[in-house]
PDB file of N, CA and C in Angstrom:
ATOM      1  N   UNK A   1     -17.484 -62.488  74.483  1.00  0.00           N
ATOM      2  CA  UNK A   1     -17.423 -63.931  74.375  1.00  0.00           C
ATOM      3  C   UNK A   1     -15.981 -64.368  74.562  1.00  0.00           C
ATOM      4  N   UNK A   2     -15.398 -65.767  75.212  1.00  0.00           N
ATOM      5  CA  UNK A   2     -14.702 -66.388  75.272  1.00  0.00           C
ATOM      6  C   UNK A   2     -14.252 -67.345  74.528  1.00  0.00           C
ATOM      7  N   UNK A   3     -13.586 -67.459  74.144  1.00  0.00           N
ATOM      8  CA  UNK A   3     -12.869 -69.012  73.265  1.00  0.00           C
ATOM      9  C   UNK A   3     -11.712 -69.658  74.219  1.00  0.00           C
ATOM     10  N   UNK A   4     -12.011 -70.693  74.455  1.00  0.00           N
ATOM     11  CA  UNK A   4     -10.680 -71.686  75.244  1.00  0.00           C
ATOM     12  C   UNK A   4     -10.258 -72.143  74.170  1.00  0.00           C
ATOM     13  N   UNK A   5      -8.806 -72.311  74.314  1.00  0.00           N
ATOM     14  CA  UNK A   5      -7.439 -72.406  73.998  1.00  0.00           C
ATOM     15  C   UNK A   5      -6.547 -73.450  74.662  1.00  0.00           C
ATOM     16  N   UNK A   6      -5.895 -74.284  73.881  1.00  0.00           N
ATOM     17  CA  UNK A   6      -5.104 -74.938  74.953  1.00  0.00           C
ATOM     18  C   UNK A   6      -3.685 -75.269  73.981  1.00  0.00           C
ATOM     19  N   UNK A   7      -2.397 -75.565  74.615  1.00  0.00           N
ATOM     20  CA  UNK A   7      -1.309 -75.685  74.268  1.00  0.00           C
ATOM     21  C   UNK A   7      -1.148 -77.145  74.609  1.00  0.00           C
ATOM     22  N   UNK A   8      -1.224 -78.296  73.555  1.00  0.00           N
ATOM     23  CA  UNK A   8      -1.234 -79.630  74.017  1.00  0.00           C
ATOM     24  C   UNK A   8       0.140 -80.581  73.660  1.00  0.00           C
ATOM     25  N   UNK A   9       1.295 -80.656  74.729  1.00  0.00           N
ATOM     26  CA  UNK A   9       2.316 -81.734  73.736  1.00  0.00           C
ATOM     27  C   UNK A   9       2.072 -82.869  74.061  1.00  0.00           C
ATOM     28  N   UNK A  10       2.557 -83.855  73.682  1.00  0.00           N
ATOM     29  CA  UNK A  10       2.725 -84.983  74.345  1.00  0.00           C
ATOM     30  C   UNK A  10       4.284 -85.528  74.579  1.00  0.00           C
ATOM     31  N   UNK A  11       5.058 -84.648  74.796  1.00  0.00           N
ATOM     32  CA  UNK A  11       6.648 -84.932  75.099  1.00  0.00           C
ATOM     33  C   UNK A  11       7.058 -83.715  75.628  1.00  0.00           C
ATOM     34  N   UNK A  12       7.761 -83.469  76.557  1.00  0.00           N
ATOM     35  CA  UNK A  12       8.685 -81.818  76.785  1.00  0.00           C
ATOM     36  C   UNK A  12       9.280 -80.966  75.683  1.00  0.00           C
ATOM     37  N   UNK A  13       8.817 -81.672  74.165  1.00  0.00           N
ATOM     38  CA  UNK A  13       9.325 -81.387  73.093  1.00  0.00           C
ATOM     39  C   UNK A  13       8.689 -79.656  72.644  1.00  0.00           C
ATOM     40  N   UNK A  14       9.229 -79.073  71.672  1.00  0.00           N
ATOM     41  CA  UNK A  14       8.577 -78.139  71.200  1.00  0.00           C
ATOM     42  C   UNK A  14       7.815 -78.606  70.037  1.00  0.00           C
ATOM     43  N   UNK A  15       8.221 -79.319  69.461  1.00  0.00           N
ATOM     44  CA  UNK A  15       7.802 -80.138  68.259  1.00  0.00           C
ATOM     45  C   UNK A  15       6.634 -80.631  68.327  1.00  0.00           C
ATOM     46  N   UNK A  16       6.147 -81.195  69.767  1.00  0.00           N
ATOM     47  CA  UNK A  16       5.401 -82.162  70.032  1.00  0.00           C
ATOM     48  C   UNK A  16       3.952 -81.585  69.855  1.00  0.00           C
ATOM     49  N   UNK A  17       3.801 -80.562  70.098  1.00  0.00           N
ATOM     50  CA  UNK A  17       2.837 -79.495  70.677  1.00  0.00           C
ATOM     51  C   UNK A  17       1.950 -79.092  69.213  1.00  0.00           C
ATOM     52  N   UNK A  18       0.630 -79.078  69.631  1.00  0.00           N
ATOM     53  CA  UNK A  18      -0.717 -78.354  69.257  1.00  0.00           C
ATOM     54  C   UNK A  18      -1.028 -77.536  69.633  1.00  0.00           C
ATOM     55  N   UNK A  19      -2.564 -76.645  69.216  1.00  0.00           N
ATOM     56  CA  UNK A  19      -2.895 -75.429  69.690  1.00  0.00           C
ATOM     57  C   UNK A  19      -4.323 -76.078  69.218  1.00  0.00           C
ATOM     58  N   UNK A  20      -5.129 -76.206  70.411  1.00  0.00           N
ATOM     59  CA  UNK A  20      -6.385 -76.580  69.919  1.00  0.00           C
ATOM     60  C   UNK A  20      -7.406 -75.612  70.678  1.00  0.00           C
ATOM     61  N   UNK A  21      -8.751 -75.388  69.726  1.00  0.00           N
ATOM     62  CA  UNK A  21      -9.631 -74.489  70.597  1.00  0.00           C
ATOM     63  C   UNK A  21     -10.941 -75.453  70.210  1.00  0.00           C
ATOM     64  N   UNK A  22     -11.811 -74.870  71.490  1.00  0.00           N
ATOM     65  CA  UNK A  22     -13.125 -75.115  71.102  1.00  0.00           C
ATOM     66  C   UNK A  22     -13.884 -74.353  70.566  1.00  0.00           C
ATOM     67  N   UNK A  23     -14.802 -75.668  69.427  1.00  0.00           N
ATOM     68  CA  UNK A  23     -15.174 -74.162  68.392  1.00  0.00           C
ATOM     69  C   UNK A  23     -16.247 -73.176  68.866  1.00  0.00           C
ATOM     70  N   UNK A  24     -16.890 -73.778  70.285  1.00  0.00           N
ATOM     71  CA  UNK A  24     -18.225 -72.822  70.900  1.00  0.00           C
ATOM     72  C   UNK A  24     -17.621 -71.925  71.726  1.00  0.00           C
ATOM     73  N   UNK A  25     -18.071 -70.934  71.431  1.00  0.00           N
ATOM     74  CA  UNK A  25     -17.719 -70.043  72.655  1.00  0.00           C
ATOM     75  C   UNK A  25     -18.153 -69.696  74.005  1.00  0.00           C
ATOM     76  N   UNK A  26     -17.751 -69.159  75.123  1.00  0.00           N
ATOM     77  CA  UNK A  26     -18.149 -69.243  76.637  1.00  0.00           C
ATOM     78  C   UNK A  26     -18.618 -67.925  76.485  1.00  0.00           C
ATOM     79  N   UNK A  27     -19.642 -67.731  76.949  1.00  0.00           N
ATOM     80  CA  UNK A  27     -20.212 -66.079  77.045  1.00  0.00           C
ATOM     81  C   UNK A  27     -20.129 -65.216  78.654  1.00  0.00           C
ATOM     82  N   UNK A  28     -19.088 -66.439  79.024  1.00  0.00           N
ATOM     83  CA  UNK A  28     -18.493 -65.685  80.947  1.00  0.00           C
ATOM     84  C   UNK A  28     -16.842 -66.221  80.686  1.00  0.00           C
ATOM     85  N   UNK A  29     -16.694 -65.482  81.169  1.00  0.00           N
ATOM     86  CA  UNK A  29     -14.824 -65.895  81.361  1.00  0.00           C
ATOM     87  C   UNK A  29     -15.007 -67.223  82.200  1.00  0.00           C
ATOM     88  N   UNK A  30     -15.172 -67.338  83.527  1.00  0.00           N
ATOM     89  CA  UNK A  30     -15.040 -68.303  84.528  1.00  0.00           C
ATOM     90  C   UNK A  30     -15.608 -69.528  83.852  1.00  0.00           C
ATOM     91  N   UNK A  31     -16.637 -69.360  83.222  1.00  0.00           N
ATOM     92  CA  UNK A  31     -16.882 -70.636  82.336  1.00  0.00           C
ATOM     93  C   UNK A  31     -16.222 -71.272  81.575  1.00  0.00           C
ATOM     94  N   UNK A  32     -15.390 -70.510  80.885  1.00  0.00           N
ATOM     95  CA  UNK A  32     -14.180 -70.672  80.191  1.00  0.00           C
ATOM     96  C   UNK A  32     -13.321 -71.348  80.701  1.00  0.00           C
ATOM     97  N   UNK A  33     -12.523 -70.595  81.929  1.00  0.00           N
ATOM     98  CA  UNK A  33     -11.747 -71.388  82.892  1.00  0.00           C
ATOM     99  C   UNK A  33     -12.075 -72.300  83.730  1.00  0.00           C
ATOM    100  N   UNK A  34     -13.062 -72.808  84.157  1.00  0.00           N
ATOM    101  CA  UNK A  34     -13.779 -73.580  84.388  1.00  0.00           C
ATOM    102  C   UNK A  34     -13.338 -75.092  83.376  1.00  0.00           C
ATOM    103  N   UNK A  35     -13.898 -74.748  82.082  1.00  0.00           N
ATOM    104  CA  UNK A  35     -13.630 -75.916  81.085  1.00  0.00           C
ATOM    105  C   UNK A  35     -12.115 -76.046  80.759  1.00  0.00           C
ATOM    106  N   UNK A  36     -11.344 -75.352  80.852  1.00  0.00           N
ATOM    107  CA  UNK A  36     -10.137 -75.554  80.668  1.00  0.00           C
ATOM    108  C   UNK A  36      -9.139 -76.017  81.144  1.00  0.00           C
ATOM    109  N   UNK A  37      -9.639 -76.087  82.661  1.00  0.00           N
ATOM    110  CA  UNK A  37      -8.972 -76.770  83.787  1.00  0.00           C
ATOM    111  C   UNK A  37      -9.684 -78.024  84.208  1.00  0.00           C
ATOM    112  N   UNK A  38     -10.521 -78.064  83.605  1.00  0.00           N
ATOM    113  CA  UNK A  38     -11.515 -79.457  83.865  1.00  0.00           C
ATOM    114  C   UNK A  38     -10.450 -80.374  82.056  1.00  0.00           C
ATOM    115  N   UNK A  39     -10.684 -79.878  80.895  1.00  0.00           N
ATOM    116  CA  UNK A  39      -9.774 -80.596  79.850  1.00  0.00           C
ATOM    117  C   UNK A  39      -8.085 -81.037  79.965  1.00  0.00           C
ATOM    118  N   UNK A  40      -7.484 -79.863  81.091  1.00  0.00           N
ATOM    119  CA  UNK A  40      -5.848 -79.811  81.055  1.00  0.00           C
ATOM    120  C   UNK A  40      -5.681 -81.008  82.060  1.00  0.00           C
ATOM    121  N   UNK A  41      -6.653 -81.121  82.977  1.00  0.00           N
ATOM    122  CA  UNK A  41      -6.607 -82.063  84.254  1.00  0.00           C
ATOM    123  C   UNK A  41      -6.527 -83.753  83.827  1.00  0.00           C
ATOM    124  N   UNK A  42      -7.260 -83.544  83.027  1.00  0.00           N
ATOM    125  CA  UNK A  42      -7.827 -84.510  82.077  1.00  0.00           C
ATOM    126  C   UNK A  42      -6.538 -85.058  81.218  1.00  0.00           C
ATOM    127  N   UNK A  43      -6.023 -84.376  80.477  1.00  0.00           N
ATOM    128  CA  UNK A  43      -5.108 -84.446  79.434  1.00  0.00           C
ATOM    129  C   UNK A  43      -3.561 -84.979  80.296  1.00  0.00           C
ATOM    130  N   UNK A  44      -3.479 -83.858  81.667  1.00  0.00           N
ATOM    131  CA  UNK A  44      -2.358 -84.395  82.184  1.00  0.00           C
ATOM    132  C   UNK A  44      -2.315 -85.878  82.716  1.00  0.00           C
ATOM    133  N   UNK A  45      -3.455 -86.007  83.741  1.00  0.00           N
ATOM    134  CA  UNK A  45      -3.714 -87.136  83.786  1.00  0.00           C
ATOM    135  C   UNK A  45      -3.357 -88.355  82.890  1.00  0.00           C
ATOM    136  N   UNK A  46      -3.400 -88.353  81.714  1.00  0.00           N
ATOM    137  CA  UNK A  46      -2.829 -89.146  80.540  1.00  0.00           C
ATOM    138  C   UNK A  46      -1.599 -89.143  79.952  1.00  0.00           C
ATOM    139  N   UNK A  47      -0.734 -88.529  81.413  1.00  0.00           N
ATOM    140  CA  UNK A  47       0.592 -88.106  80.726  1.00  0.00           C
ATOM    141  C   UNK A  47       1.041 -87.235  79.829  1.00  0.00           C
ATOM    142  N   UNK A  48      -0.344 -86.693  79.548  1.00  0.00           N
ATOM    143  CA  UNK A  48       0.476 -85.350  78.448  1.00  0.00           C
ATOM    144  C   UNK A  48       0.892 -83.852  78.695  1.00  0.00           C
ATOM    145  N   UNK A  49       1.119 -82.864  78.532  1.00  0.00           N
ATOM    146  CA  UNK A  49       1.842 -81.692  78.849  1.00  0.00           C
ATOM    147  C   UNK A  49       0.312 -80.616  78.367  1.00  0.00           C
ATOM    148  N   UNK A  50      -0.364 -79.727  79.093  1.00  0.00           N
ATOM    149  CA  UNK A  50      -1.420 -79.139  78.702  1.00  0.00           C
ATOM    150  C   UNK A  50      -1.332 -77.511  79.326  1.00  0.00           C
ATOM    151  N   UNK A  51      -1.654 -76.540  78.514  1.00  0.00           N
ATOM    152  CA  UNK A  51      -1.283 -75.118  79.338  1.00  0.00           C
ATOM    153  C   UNK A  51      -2.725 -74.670  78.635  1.00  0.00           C
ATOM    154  N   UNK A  52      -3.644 -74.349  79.554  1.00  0.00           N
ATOM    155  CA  UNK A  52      -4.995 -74.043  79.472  1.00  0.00           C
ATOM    156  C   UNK A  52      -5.150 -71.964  79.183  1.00  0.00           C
ATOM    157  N   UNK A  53      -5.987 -71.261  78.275  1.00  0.00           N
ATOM    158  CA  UNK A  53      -6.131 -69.974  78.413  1.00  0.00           C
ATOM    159  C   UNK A  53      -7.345 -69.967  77.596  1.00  0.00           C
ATOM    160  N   UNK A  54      -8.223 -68.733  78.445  1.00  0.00           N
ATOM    161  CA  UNK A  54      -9.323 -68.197  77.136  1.00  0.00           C
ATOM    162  C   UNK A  54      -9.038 -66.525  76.837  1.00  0.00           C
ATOM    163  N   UNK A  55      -9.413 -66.937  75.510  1.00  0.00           N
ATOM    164  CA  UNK A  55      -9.209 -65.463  74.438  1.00  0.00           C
ATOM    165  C   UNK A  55     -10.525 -64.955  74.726  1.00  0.00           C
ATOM    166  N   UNK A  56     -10.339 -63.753  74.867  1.00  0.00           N
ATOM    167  CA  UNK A  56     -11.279 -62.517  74.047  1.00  0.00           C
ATOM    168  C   UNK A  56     -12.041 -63.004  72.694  1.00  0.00           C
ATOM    169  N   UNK A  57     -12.662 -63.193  72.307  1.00  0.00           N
ATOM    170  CA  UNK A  57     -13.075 -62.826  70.877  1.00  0.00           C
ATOM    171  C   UNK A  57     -14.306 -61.417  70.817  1.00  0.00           C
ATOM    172  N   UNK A  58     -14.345 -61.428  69.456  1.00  0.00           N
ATOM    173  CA  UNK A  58     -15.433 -60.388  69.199  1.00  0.00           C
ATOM    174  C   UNK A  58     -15.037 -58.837  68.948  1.00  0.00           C
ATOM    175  N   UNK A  59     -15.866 -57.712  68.756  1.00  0.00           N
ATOM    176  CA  UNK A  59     -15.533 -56.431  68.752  1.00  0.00           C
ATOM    177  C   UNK A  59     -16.579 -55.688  69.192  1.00  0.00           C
ATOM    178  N   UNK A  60     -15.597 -54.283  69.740  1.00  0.00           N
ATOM    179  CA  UNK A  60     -17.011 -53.625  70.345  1.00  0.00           C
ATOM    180  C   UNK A  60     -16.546 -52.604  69.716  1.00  0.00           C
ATOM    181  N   UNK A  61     -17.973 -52.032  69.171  1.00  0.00           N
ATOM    182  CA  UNK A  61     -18.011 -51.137  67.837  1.00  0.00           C
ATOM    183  C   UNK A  61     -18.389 -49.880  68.998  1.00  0.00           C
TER     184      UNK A  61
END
């Protein structure tokens, strides 16, 4: 499974910046990236600063 991730500021600041995920997970990577570049597109668009990634989650026993 996948979790998207995103790094959100709204200034070139370091300060400025979040770390937000979605709480469902993607059960394909590309789906993942898919939504993440569809939210960062979105976000820049509005002037804000957005760096899109999906995590790994889970364990394989």
């Amino acid at each position: 499974m996948w979790m998207a991730v995103l790094l959100v500021c709204t200034t070139p600041s370091a300060l400025s910046c979040q770390v937000v995920a979605k709480p469902e997970p993607f059960y394909v990577e590309e789906a993942c990236k898919q939504e993440t570049i569809i939210v960062t597109n979105d976000l820049i668009s509005k002037g804000m600063y957005a760096v899109p990634t999906c995590v790994k989650i889970g364990t394989d026993l």
